[in-house]
C-alpha atoms as a PDB file:
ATOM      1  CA  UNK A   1      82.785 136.683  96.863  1.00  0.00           C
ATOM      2  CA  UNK A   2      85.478 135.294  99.233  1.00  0.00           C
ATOM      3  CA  UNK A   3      82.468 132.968 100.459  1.00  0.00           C
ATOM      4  CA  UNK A   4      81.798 131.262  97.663  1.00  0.00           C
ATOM      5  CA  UNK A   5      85.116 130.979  96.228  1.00  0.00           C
ATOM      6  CA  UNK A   6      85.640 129.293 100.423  1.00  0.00           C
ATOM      7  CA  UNK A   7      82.281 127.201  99.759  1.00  0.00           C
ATOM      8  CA  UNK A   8      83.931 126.291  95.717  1.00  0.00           C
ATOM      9  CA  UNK A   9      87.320 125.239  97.035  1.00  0.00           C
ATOM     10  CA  UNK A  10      86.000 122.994 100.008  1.00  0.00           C
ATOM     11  CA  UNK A  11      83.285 121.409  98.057  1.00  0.00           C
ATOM     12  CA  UNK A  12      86.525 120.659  95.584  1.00  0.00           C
ATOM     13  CA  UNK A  13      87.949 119.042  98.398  1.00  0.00           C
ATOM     14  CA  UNK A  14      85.246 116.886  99.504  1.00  0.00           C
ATOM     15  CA  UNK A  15      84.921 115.767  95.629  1.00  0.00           C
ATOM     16  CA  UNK A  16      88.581 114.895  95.763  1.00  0.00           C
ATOM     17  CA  UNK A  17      88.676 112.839  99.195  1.00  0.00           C
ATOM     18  CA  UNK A  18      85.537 110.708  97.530  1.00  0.00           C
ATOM     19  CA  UNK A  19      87.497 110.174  94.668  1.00  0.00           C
ATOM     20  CA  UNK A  20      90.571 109.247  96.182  1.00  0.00           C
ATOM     21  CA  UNK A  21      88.690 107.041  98.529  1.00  0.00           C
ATOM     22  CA  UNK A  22      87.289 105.077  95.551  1.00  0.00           C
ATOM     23  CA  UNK A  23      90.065 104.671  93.353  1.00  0.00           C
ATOM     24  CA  UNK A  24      91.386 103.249  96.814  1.00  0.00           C
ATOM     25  CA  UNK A  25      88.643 100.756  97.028  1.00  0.00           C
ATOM     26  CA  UNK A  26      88.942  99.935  93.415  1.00  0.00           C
ATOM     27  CA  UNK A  27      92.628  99.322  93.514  1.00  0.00           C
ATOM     28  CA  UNK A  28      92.483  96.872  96.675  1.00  0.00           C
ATOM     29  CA  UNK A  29      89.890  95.004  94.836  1.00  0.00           C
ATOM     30  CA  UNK A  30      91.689  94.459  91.816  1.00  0.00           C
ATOM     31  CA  UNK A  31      95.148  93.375  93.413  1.00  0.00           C
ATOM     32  CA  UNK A  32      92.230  90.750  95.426  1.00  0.00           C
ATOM     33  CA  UNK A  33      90.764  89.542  92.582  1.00  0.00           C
ATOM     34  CA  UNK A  34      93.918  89.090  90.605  1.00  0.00           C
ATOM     35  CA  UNK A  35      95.873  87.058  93.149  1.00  0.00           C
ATOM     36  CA  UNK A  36      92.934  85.166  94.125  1.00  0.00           C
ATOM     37  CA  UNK A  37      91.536  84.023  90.031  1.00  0.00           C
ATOM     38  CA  UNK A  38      94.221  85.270  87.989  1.00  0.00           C
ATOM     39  CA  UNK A  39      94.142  88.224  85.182  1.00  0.00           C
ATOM     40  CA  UNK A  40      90.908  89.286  85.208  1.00  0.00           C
ATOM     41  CA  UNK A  41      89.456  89.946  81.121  1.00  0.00           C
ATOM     42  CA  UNK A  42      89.343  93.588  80.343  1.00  0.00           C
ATOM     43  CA  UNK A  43      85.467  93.185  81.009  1.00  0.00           C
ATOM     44  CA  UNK A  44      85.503  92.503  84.295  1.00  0.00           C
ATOM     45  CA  UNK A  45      88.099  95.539  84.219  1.00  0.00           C
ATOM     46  CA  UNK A  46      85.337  97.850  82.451  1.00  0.00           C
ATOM     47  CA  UNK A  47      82.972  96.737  85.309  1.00  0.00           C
ATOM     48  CA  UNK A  48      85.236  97.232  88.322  1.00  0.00           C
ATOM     49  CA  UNK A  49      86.281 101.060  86.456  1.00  0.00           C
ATOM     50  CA  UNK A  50      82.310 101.699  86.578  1.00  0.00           C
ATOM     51  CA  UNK A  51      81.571 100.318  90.027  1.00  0.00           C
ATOM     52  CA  UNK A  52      79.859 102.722  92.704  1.00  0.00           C
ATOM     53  CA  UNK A  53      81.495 102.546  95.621  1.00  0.00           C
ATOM     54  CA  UNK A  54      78.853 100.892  97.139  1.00  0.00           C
ATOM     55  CA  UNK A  55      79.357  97.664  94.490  1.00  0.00           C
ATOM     56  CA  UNK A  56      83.535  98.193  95.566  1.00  0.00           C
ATOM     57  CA  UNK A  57      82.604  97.565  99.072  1.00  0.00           C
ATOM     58  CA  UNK A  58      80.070  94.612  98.315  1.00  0.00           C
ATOM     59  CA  UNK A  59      82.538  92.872  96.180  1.00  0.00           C
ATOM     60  CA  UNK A  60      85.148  93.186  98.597  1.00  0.00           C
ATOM     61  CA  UNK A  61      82.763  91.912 100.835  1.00  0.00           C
ATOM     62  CA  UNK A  62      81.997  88.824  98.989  1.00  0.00           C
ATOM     63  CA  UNK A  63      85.652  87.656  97.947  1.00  0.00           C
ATOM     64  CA  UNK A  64      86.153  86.048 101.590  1.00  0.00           C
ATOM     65  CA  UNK A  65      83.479  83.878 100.833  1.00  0.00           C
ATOM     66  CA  UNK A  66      83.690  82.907  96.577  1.00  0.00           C
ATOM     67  CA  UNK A  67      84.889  80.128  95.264  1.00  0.00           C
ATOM     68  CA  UNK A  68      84.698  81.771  91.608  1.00  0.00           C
ATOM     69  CA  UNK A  69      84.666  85.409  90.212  1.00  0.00           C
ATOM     70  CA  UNK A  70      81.188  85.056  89.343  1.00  0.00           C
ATOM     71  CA  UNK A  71      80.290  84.368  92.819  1.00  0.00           C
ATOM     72  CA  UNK A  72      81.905  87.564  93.777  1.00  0.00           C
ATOM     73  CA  UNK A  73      79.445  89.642  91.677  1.00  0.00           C
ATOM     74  CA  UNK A  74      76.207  87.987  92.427  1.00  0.00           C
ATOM     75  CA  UNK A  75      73.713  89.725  94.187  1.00  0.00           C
ATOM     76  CA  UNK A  76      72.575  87.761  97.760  1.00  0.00           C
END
């Protein structure tokens, strides 16, 4: 029993860390995006809340180079 409740906990952990590392992700992009186009439309909010991280990374990615929020979303 003490195995599994061991194998429970850590896999709770992992889960966590994840988390944590994509509400990171998530947050950084927003403050980016606001500063560099202004208030973003609770839309674009909606998106960003339902992003994989994958997407996070990719649009953080493409902000260096946009000249407009759509351009951060497009797919290259």
């Amino acid at each position: 029993m003490a195995g599994l409740t061991e194998r429970l906990l850590n896999e709770g952990r992992l889960e966590g860390r994840q988390e944590g590392r994509q509400e990171g992700k998530l947050d950084v992009l927003l403050r980016l995006l606001t500063r560099r186009f202004g208030p973003l439309d609770a839309a674009t909010e909606q998106r960003l809340q339902n992003a994989s991280v994958s997407d996070l990374e990719r649009w953080t990615d493409n902000i260096l180079d946009a000249r407009t929020l759509d351009e951060v979303f497009a797919t290259h």
